[in-house]
Protein backbone atom coordinates (compact mmCIF):
# COMPACT_ATOMS: atom_id res chain seq x y z
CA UNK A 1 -116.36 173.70 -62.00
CA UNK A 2 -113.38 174.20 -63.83
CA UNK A 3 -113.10 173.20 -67.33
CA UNK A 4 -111.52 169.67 -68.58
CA UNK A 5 -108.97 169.91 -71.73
CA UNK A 6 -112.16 168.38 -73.97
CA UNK A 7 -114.51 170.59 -73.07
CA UNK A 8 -111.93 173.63 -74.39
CA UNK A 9 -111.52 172.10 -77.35
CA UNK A 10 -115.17 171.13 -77.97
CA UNK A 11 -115.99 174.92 -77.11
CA UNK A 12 -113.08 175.68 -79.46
CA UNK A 13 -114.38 173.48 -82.15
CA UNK A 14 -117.40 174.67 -81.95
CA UNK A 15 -116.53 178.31 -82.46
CA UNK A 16 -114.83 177.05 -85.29
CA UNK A 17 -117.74 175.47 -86.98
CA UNK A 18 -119.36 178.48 -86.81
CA UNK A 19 -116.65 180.71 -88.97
CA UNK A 20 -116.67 177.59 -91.25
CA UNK A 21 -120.40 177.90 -91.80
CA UNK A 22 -120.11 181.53 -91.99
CA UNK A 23 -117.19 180.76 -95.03
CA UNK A 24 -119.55 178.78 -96.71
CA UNK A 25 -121.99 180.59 -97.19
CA UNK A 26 -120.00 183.48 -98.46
CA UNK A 27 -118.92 180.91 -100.80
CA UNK A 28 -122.57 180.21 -100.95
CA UNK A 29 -123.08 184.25 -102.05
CA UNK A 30 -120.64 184.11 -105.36
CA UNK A 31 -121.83 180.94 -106.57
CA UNK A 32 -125.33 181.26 -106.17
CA UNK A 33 -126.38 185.21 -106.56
CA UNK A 34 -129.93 184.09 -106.82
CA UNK A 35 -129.59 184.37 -102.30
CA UNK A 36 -127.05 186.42 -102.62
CA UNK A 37 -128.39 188.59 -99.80
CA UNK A 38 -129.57 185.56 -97.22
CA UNK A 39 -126.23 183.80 -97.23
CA UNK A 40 -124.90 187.30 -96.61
CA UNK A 41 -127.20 187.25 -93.68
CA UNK A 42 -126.34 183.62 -92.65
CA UNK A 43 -122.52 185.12 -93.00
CA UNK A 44 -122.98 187.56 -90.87
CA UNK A 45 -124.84 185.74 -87.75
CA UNK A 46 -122.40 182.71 -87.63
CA UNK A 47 -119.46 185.51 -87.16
CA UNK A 48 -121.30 186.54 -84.25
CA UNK A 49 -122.10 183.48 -83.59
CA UNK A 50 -118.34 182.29 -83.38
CA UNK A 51 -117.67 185.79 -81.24
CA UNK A 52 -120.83 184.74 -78.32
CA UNK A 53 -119.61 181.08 -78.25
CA UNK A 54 -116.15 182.58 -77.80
CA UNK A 55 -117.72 184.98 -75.14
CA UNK A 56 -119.49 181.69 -73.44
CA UNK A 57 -116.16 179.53 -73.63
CA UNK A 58 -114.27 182.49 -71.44
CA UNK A 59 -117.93 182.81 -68.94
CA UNK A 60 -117.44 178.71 -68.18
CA UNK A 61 -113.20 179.49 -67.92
CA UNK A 62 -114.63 182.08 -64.85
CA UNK A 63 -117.17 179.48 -63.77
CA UNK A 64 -119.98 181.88 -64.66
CA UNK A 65 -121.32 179.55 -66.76
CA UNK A 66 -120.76 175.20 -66.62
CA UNK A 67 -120.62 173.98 -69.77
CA UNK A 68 -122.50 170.12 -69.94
CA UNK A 69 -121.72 168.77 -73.49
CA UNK A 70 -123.61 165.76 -72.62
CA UNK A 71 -122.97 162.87 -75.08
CA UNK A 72 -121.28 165.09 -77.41
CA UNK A 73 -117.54 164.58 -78.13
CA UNK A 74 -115.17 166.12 -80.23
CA UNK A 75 -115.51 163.78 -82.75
CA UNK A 76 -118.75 164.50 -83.75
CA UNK A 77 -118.19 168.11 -83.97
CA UNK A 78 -114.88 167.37 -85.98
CA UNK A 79 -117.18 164.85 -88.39
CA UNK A 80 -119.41 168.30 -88.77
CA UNK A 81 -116.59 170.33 -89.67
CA UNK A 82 -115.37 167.58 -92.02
CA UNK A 83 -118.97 167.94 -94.10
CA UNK A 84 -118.97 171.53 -94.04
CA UNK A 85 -115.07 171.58 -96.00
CA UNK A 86 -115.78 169.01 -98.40
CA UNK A 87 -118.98 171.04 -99.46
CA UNK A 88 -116.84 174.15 -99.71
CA UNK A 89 -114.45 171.88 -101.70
CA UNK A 90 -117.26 170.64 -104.23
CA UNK A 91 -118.97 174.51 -104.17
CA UNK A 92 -115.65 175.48 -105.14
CA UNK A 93 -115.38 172.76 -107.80
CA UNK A 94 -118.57 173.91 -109.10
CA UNK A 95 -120.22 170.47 -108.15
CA UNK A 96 -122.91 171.59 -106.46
CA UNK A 97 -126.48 172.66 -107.64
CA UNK A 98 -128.40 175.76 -106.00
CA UNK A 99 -130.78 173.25 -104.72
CA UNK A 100 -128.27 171.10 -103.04
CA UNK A 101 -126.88 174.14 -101.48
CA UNK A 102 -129.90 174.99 -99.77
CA UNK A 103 -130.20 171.45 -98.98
CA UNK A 104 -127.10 170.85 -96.80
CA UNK A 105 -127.31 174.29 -95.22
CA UNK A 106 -131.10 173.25 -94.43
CA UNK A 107 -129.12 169.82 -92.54
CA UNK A 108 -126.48 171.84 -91.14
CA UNK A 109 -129.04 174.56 -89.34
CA UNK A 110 -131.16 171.34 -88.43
CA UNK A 111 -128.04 169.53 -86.93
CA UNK A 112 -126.84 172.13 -84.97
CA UNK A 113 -130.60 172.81 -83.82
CA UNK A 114 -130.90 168.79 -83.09
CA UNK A 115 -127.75 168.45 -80.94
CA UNK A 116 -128.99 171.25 -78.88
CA UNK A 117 -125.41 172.54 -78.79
CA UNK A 118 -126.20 175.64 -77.09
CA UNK A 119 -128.75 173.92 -74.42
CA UNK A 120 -125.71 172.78 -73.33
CA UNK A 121 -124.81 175.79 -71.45
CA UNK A 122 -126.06 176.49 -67.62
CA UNK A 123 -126.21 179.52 -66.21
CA UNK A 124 -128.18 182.34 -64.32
CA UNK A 125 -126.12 185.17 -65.62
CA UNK A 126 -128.12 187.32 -67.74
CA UNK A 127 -125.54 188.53 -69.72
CA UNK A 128 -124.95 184.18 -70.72
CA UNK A 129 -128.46 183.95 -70.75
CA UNK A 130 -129.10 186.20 -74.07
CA UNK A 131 -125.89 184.92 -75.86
CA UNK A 132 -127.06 181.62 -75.55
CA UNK A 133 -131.02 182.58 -76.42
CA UNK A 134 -129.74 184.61 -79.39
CA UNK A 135 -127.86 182.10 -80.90
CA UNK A 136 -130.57 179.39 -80.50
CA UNK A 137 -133.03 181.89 -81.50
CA UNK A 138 -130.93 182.82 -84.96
CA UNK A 139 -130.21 179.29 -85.58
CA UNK A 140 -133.88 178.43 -85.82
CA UNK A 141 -134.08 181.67 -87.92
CA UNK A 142 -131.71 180.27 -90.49
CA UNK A 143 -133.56 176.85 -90.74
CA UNK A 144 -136.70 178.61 -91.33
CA UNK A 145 -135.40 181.17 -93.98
CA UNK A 146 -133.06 178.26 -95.59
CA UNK A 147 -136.31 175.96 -95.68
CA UNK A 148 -138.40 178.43 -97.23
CA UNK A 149 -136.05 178.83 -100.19
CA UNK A 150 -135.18 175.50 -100.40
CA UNK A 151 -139.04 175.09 -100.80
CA UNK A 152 -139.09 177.51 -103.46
CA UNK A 153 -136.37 176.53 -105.30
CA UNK A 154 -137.84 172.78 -105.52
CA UNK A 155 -141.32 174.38 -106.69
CA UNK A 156 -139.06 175.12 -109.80
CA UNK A 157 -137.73 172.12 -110.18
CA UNK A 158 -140.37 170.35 -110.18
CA UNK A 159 -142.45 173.07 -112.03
CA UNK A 160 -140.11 172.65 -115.05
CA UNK A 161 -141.74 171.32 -118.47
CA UNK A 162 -140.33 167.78 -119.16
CA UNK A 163 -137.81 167.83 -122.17
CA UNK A 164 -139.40 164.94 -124.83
């Protein structure tokens, strides 16, 4: 099954929210040093991330994968992208706390995890297989690690002594 001109640029758009997220959270890494080396991490992995969906885009080209995005359509993944620059915008701006960070990278990881993006990928080439595992499989990584700072960061907050 050959590709349609959506599905390319859904695949396509895809890839690119995945350097986007990886930009943010290098962003992420100079405004808030505190994580310093998990956004580094998070960095990292969505390059790779953005190189395997590549990698999977080319496998469904060859028909060595079919690619079933379901209900999704561009425009959600566009709305995504959307979020991802205006929070880069406000990090920029220096408009957004520590805590929110972690918050909206906590959504992001959940979102992508939620839409089952990668489930949406059919194959029974191992090669495919593992991209598409890993990526799932780091994703839920992320959401874990983001959570458990997030958690930890709102322990503070919360922890604070009230100013009278």
């Amino acid at each position: 099954m050959v590709l349609k001109d959506y599905q390319e640029r859904l695949l396509d758009l895809l890839e690119q929210l995945e350097l986007d997220m990886s930009n943010l959270y290098k962003l992420f890494a100079e405004k808030f040093p505190k994580y310093a080396d998990l956004w580094a991490t998070l960095s990292e992995q969505e390059i790779l991330h953005a190189k395997w969906v590549k990698e999977l885009s080319d496998m469904a080209k060859d028909e060595k994968v079919v690619f079933d995005e379901k209900v999704t359509r561009t425009y959600t993944v566009k709305k995504v992208l959307e979020m991802i620059q205006d929070t880069y915008a406000k990090t920029q701006a220096n408009k957004i706390s520590l805590i929110t960070a972690l918050s909206i990278c906590r959504d992001f990881e959940q979102s992508i995890l939620e839409k089952e993006f990668y489930n949406y990928f059919i194959t029974k080439d191992p090669d495919a297989k593992v991209l598409i595992n890993q990526i799932r499989g780091d994703t839920l990584d992320h959401q874990i690690k983001v959570k458990k700072a997030w958690e930890e960061e709102r322990k503070v907050a919360f922890n604070m002594p009230r100013k009278v």
